[in-house]
N, C-alpha and C. Protein backbone atom coordinates (compact mmCIF):
# COMPACT_ATOMS: atom_id res chain seq x y z
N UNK A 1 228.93 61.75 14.00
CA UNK A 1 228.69 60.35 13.72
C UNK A 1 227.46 59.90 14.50
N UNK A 2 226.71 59.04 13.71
CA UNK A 2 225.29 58.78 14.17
C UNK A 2 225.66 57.34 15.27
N UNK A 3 224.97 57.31 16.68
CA UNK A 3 225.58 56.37 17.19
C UNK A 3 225.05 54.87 16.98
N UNK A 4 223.38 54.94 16.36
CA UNK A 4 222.64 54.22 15.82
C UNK A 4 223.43 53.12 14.87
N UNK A 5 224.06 53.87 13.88
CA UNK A 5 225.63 53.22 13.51
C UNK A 5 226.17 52.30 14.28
N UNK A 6 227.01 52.75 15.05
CA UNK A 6 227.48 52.00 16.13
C UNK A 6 227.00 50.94 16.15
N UNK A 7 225.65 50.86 16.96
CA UNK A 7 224.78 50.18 17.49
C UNK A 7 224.71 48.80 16.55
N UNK A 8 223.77 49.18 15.42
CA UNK A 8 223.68 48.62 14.30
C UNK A 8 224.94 47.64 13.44
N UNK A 9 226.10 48.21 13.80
CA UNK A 9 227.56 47.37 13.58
C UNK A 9 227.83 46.54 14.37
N UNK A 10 227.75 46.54 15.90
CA UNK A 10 227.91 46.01 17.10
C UNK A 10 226.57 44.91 16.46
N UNK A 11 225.22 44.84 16.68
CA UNK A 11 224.69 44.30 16.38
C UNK A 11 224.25 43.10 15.79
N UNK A 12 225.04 43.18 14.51
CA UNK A 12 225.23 42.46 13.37
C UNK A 12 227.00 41.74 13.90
N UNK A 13 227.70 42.13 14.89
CA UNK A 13 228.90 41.32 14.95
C UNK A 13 228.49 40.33 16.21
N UNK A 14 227.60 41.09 17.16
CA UNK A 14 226.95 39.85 18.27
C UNK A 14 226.04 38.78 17.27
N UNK A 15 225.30 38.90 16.84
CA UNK A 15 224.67 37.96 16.00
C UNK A 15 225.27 37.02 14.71
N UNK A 16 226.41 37.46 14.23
CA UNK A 16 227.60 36.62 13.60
C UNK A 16 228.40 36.14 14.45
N UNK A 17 228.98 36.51 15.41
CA UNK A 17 229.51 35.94 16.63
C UNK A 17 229.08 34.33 17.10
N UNK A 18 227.60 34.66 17.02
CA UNK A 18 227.06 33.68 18.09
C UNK A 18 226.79 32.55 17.19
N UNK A 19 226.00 33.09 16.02
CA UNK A 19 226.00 32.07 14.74
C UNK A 19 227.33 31.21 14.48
N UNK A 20 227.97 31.80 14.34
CA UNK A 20 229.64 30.95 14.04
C UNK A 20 229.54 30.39 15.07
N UNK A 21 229.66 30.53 16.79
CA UNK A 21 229.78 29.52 17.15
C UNK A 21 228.94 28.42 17.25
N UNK A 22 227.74 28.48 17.27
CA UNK A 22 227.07 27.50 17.53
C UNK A 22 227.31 26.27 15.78
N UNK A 23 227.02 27.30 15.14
CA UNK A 23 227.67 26.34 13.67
C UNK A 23 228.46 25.66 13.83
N UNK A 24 230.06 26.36 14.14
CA UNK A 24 231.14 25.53 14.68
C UNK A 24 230.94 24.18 15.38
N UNK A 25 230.55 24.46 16.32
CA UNK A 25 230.61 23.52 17.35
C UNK A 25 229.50 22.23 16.99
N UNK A 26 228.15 22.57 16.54
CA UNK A 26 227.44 21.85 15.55
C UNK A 26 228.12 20.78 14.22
N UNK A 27 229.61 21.68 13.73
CA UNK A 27 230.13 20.25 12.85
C UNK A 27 230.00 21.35 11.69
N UNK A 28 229.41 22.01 11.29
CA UNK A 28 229.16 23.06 10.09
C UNK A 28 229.78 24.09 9.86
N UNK A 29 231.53 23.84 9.92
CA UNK A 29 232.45 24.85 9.50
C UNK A 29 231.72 25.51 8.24
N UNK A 30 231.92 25.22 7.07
CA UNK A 30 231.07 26.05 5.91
C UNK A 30 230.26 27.02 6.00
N UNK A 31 228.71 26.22 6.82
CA UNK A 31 228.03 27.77 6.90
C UNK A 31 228.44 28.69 7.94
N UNK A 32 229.27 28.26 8.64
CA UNK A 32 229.61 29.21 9.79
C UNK A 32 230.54 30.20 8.82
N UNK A 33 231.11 29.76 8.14
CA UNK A 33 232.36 30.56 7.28
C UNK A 33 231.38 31.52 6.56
N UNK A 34 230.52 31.19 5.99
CA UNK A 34 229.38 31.81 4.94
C UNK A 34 228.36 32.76 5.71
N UNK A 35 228.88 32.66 7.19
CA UNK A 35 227.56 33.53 7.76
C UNK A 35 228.58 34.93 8.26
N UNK A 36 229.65 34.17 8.51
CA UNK A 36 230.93 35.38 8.91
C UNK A 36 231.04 36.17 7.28
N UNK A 37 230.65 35.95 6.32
CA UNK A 37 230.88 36.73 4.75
C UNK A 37 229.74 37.32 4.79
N UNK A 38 228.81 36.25 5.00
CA UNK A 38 227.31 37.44 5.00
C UNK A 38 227.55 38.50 5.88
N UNK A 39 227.93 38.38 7.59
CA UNK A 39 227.56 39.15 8.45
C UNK A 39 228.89 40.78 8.05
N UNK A 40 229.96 40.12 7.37
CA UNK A 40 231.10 41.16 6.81
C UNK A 40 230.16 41.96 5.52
N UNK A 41 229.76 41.37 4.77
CA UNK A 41 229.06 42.45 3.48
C UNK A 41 227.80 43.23 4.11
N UNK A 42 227.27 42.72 5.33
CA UNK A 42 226.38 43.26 5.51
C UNK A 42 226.91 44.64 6.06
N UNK A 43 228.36 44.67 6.74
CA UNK A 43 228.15 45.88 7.41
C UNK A 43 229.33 47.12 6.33
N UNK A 44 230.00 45.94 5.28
CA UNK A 44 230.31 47.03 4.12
C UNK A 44 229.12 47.63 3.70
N UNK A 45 228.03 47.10 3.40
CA UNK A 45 227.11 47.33 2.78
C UNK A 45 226.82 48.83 3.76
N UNK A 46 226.09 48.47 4.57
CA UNK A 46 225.93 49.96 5.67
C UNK A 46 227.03 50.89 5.47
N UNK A 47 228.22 50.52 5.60
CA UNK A 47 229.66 51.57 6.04
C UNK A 47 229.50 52.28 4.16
N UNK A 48 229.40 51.61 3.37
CA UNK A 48 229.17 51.95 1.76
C UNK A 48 228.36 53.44 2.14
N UNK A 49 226.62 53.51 2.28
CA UNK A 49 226.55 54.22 2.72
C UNK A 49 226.70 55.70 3.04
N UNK A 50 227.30 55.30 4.15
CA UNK A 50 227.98 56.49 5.09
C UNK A 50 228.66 57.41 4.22
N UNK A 51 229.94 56.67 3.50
CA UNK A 51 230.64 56.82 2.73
C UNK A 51 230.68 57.76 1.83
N UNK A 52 229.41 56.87 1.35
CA UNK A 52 228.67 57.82 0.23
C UNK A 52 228.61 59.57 0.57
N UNK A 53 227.92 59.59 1.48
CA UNK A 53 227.05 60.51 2.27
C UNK A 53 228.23 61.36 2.86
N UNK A 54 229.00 60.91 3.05
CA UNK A 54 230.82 61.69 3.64
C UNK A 54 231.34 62.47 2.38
N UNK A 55 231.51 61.70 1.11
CA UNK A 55 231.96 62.55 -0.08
C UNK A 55 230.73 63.80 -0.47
N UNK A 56 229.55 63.15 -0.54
CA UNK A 56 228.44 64.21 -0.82
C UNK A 56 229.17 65.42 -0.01
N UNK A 57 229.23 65.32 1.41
CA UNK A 57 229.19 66.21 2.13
C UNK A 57 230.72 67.01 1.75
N UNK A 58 231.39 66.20 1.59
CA UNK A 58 232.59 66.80 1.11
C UNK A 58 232.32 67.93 -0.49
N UNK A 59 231.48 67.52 -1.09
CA UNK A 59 231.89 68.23 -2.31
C UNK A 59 230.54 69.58 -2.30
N UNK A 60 229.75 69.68 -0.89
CA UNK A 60 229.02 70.82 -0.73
C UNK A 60 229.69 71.75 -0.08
N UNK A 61 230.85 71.20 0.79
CA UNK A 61 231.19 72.02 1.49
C UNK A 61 232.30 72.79 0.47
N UNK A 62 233.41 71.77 -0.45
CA UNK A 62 233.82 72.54 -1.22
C UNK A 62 233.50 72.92 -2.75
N UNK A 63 232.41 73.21 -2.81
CA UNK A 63 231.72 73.11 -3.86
C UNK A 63 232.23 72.92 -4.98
N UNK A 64 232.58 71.30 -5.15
CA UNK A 64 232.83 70.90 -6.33
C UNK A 64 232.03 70.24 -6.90
C-alpha cells in the first residue's frame, strides 16, 4: 500500500474538517453539509481507483 494514499486521505479529511467547522459556526449548515459530500466523493473517487488497480492485479495474478 502506497503511503502517499494515506497521506492524501488524511489530507482531504483535515481540510473538510476545518471547512465544516468554520461554516458551522459562520451560520452555513448547508454548505458545510455540501463540503462534507464533496470532501466524501472526493476520496471514493481516489479509493475507486485503487480498487480498480486491486482487481487488475487480481486477474494477472490469476490469469483470468
Amino acid at each position: 500500500m502506497n503511503v502517499d494514499l494515506i497521506f492524501q486521505i488524511a489530507g482531504v479529511g483535515i481540510i473538510v474538517a476545518v471547512l465544516n467547522q468554520l461554516l458551522t459556526r459562520a451560520g452555513r449548515d448547508e454548505q458545510a453539509l455540501l463540503t462534507t459530500i464533496a470532501g466524501l466523493v472526493a476520496v471514493l473517487f481516489i479509493l475507486s481507483q485503487q480498487i480498480g488497480d486491486l482487481f487488475d492485479t487480481v486477474k494477472n495474478i490469476f490469469s483470468l
